[in-house]
PDB file of N, CA and C in Angstrom:
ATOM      1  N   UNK A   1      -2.461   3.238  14.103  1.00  0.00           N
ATOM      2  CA  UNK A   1      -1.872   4.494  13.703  1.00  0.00           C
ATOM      3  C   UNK A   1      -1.099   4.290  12.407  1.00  0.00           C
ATOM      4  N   UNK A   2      -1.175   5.212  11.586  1.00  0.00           N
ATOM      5  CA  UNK A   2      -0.520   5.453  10.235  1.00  0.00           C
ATOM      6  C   UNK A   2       0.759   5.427  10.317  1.00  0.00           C
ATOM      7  N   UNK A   3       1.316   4.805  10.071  1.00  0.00           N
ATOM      8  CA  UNK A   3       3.004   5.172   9.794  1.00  0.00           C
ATOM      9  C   UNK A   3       3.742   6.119   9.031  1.00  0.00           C
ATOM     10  N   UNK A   4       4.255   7.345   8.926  1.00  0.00           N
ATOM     11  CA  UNK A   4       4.821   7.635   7.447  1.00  0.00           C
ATOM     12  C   UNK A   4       6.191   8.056   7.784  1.00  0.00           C
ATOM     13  N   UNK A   5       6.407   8.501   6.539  1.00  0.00           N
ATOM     14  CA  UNK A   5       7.980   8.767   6.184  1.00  0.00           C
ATOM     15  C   UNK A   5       8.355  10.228   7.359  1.00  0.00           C
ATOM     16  N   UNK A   6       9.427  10.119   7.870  1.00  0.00           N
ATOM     17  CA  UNK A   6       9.641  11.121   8.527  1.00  0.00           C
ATOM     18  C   UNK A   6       9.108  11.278  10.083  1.00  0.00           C
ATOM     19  N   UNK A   7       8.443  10.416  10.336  1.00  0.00           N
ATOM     20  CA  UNK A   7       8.039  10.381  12.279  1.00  0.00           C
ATOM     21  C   UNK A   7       9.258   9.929  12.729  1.00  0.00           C
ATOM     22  N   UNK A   8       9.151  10.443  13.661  1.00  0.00           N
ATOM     23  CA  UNK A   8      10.469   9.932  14.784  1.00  0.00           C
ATOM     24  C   UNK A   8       9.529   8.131  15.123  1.00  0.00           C
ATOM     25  N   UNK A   9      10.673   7.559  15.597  1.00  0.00           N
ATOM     26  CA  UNK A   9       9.978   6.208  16.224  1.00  0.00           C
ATOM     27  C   UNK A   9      11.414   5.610  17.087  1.00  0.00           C
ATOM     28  N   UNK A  10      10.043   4.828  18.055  1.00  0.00           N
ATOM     29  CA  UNK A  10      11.336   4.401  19.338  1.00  0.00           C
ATOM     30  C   UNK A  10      11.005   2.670  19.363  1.00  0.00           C
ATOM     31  N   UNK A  11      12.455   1.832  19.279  1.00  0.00           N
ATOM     32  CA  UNK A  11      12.112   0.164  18.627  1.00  0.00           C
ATOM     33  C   UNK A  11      11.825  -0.468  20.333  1.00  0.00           C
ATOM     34  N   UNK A  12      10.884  -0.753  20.260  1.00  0.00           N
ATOM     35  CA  UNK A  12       9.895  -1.542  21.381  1.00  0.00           C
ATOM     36  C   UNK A  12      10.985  -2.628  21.621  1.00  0.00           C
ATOM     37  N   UNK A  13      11.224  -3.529  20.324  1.00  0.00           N
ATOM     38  CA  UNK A  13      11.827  -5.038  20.836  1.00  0.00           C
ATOM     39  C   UNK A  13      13.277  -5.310  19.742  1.00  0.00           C
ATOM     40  N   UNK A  14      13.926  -6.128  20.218  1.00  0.00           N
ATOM     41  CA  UNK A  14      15.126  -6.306  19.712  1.00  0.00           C
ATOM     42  C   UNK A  14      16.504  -5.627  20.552  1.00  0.00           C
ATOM     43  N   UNK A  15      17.576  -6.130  19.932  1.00  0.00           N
ATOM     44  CA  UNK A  15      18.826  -5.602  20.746  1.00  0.00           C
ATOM     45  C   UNK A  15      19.020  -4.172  20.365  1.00  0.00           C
ATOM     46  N   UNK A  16      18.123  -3.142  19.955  1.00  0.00           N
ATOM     47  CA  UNK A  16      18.187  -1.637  19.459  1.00  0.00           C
ATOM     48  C   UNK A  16      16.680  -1.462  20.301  1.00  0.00           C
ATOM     49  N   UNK A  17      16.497  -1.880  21.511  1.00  0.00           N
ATOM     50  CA  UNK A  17      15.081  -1.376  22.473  1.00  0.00           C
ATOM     51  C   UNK A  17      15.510  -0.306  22.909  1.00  0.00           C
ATOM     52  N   UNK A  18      14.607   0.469  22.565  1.00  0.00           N
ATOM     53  CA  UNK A  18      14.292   2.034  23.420  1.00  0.00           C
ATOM     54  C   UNK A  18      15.747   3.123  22.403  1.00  0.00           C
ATOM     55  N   UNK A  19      16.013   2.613  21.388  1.00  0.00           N
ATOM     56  CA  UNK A  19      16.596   3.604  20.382  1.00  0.00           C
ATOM     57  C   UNK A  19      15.290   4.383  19.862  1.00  0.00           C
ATOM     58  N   UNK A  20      15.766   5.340  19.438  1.00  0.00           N
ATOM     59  CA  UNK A  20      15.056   6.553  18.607  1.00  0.00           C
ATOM     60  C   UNK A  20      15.691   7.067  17.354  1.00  0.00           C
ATOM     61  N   UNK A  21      14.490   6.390  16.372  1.00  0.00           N
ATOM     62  CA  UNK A  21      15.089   6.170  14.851  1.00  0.00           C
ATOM     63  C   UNK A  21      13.832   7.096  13.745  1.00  0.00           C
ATOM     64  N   UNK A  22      14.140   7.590  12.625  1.00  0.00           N
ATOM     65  CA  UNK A  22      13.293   8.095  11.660  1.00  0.00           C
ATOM     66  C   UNK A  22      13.144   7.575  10.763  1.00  0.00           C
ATOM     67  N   UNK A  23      11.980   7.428  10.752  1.00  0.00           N
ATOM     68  CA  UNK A  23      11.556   6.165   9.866  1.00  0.00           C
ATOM     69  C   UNK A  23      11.554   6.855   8.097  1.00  0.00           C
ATOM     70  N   UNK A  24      12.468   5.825   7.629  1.00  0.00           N
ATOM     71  CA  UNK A  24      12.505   6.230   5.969  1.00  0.00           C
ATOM     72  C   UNK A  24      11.826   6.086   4.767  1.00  0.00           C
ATOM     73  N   UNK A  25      11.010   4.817   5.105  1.00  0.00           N
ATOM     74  CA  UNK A  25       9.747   4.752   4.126  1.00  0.00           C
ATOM     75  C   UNK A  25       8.945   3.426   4.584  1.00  0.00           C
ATOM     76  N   UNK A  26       8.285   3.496   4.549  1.00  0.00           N
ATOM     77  CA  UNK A  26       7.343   1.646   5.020  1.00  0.00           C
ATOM     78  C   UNK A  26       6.526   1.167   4.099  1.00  0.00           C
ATOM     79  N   UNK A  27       6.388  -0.229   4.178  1.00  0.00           N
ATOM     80  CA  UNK A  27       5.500  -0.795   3.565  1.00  0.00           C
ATOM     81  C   UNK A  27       4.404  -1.669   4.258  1.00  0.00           C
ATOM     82  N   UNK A  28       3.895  -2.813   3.525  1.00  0.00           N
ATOM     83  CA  UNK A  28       2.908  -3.297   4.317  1.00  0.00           C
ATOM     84  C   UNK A  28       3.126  -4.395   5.214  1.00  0.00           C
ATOM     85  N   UNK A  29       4.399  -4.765   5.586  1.00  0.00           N
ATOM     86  CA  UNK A  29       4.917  -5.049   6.618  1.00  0.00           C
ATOM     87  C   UNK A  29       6.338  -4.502   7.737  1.00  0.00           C
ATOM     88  N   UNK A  30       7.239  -3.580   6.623  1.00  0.00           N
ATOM     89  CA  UNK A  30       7.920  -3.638   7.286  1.00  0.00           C
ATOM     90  C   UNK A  30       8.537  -1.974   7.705  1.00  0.00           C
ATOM     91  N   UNK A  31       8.654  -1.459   8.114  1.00  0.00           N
ATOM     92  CA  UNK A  31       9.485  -0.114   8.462  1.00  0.00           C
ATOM     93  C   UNK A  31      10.909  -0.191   8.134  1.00  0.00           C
ATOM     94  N   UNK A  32      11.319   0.928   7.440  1.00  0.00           N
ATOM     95  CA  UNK A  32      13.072   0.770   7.480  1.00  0.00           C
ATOM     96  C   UNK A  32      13.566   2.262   8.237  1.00  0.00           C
ATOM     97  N   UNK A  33      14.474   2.764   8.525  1.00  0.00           N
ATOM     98  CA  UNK A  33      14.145   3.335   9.974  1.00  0.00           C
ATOM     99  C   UNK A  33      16.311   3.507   9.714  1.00  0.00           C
ATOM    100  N   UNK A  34      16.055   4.799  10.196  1.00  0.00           N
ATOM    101  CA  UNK A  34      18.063   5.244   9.805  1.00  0.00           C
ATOM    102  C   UNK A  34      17.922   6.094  11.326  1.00  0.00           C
ATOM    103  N   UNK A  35      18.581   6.579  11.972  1.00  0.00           N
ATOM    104  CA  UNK A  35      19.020   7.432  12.753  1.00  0.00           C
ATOM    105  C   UNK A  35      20.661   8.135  12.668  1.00  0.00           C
ATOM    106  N   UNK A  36      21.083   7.844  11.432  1.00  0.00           N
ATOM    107  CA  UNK A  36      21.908   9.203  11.052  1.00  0.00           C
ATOM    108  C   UNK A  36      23.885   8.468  11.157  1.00  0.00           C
ATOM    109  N   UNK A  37      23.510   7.859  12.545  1.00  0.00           N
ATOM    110  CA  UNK A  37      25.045   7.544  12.727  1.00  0.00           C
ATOM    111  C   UNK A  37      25.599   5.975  12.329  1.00  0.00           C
ATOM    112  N   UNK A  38      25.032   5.078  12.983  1.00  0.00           N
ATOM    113  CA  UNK A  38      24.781   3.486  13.192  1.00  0.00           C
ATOM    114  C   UNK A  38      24.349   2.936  12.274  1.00  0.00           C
ATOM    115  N   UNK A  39      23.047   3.890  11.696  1.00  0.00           N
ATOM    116  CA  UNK A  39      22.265   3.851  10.514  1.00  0.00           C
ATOM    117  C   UNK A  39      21.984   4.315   9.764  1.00  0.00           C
ATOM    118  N   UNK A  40      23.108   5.068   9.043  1.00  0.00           N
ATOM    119  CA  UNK A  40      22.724   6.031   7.647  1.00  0.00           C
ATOM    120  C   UNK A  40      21.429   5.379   6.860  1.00  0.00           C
ATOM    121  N   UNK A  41      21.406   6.556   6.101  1.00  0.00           N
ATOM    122  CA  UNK A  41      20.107   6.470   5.510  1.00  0.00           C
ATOM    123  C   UNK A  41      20.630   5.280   4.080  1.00  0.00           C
ATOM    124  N   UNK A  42      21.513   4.926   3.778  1.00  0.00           N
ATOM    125  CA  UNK A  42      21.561   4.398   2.880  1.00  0.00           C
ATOM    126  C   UNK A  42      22.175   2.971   3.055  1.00  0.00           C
ATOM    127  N   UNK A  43      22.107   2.546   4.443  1.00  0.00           N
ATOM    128  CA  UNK A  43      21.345   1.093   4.932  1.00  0.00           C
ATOM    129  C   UNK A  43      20.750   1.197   6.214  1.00  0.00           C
ATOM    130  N   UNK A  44      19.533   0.982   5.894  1.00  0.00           N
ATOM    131  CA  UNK A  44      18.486   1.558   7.237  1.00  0.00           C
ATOM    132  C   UNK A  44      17.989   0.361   7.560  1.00  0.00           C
ATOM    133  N   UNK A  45      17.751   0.334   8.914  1.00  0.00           N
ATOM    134  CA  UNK A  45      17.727  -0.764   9.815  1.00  0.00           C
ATOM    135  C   UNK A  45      15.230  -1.657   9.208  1.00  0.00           C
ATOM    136  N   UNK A  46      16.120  -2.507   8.802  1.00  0.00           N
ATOM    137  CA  UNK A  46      14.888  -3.209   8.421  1.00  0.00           C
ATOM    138  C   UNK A  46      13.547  -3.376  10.157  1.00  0.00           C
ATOM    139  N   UNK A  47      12.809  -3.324  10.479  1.00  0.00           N
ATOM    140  CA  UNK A  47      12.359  -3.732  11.532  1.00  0.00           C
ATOM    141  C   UNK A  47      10.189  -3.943  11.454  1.00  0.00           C
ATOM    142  N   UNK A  48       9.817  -4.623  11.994  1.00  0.00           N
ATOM    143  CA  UNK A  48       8.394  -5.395  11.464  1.00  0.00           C
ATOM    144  C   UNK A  48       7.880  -3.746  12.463  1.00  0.00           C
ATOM    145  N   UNK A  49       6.950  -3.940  11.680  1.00  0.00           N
ATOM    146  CA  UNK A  49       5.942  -2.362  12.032  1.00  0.00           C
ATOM    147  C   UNK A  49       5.343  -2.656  13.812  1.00  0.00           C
ATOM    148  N   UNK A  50       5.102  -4.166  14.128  1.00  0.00           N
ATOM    149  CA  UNK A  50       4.755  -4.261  15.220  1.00  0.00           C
ATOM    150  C   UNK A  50       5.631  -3.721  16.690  1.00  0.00           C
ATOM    151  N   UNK A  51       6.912  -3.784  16.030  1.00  0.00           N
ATOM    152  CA  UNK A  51       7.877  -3.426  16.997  1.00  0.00           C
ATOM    153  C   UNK A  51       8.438  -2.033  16.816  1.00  0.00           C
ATOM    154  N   UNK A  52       7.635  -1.371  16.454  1.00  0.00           N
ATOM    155  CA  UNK A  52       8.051   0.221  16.259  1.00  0.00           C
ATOM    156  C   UNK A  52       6.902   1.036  16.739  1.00  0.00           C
ATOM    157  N   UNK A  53       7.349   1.953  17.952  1.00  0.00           N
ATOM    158  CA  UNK A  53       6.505   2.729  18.425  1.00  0.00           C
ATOM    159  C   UNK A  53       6.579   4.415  18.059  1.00  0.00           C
ATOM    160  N   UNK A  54       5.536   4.188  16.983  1.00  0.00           N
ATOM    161  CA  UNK A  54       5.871   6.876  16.498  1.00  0.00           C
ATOM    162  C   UNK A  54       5.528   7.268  17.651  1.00  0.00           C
ATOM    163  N   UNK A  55       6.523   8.202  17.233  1.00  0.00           N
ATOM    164  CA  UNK A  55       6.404   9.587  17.991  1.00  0.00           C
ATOM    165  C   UNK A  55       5.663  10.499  17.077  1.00  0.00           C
ATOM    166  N   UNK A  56       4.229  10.612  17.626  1.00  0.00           N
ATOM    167  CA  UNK A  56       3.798  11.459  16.809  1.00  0.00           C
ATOM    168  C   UNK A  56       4.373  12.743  16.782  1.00  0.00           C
ATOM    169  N   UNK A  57       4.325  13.379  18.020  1.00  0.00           N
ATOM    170  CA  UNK A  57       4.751  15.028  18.020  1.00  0.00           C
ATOM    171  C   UNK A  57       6.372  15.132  17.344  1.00  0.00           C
ATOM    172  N   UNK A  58       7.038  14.569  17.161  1.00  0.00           N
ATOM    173  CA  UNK A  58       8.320  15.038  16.665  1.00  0.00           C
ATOM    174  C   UNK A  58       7.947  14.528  15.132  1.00  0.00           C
ATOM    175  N   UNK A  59       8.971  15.449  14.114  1.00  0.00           N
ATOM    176  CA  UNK A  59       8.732  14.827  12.600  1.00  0.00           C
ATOM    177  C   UNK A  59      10.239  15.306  12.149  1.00  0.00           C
ATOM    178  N   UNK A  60      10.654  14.963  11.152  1.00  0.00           N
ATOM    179  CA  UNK A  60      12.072  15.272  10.720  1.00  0.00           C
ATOM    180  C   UNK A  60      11.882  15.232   8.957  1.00  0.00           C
ATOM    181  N   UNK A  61      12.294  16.603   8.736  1.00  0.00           N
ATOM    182  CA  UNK A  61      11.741  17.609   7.723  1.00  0.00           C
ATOM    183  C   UNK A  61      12.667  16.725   6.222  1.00  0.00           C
ATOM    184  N   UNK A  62      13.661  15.922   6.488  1.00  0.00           N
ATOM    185  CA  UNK A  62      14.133  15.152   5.483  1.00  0.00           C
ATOM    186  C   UNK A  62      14.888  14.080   5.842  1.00  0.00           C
ATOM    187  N   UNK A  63      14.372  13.042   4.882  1.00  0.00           N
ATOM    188  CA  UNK A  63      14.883  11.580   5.166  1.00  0.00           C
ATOM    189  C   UNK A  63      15.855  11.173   3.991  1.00  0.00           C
ATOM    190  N   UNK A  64      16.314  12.056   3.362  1.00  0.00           N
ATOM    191  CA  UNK A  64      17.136  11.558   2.987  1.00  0.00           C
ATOM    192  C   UNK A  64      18.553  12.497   3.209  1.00  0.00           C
ATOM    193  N   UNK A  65      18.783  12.751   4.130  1.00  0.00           N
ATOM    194  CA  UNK A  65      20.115  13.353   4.557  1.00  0.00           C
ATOM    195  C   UNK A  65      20.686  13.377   6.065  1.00  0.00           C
ATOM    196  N   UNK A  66      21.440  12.401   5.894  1.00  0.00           N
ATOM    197  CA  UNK A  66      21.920  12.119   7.580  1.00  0.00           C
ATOM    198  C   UNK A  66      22.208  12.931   8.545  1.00  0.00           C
ATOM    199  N   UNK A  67      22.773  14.097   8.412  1.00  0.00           N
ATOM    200  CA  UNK A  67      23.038  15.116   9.076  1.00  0.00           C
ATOM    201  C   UNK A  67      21.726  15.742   9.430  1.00  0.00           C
ATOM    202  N   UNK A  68      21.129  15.381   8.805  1.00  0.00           N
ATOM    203  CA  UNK A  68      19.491  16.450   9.224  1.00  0.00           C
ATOM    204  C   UNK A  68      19.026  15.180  10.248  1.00  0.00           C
ATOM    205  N   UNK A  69      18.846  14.274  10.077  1.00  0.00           N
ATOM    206  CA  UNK A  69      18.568  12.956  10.963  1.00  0.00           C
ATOM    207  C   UNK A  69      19.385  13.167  12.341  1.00  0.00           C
ATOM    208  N   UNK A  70      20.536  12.899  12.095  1.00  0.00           N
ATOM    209  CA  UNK A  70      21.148  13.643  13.241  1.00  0.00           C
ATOM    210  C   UNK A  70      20.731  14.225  14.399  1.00  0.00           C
ATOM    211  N   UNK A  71      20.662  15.400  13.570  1.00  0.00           N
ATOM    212  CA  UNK A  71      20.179  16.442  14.196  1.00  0.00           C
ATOM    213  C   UNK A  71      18.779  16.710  15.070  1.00  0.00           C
ATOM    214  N   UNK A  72      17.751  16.070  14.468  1.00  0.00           N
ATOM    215  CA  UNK A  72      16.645  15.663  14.809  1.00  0.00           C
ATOM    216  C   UNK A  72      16.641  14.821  15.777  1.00  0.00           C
ATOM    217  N   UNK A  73      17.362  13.774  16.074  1.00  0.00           N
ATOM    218  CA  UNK A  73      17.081  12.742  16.890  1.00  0.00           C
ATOM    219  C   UNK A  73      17.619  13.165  17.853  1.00  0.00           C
ATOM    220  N   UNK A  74      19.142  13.798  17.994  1.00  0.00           N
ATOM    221  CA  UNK A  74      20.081  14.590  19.005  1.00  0.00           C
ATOM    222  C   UNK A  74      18.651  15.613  19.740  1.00  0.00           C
ATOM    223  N   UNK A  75      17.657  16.768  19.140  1.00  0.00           N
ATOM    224  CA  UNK A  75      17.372  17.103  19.504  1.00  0.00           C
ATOM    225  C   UNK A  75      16.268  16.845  20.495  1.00  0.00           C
ATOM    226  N   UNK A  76      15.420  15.553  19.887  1.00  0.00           N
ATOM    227  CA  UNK A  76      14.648  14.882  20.527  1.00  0.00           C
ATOM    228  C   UNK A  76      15.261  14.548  21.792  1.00  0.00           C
ATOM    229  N   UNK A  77      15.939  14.056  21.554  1.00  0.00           N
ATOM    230  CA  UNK A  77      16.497  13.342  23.194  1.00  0.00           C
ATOM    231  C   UNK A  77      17.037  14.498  24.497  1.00  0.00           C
ATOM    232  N   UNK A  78      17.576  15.371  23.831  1.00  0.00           N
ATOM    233  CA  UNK A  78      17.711  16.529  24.765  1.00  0.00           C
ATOM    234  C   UNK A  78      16.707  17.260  25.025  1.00  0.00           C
ATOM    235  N   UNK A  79      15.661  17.347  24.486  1.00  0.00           N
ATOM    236  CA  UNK A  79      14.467  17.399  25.087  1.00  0.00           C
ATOM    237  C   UNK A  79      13.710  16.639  25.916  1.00  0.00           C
ATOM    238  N   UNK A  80      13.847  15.712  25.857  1.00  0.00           N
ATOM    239  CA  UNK A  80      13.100  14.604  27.192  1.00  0.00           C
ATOM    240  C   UNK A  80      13.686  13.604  27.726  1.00  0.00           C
ATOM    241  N   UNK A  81      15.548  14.251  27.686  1.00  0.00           N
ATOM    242  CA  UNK A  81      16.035  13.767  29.132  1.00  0.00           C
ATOM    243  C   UNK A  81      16.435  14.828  30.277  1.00  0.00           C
TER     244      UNK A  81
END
């Protein structure tokens, strides 16, 4: 699966398992990935593409503004808990 800017994604492995993060831009190895509070967008959590699972159906309309990240991820989760 394609990775891009703006999917929601949930980190498979590491001490941040089963967080739900939006991914900020990727390359050909690595994802960098903010969720708004922990991880502003302007140091976003480095993590290897293998250990990042998209959410396809959710997308978040801008990656570069934390409050919109926020918001997005807050909403995700109150939806499927």
């Amino acid at each position: 699966m394609d990775l891009e800017a703006g999917m929601l994604a949930r980190a498979k492995a590491g001490h941040d398992k089963d967080c739900i993060y939006v991914i900020i831009s990727v390359n050909d190895e690595y994802v960098y990935l903010a969720d708004g509070k922990l991880r502003p967008v302007c140091r976003p959590k480095r993590k290897n593409r293998k250990h990042v699972q998209p959410i396809v159906y959710a997308h978040c309309d801008s990656v570069t503004d934390d409050a919109v990240i926020r918001k997005t991820v807050k909403e995700f989760l109150k939806e499927n808990n």
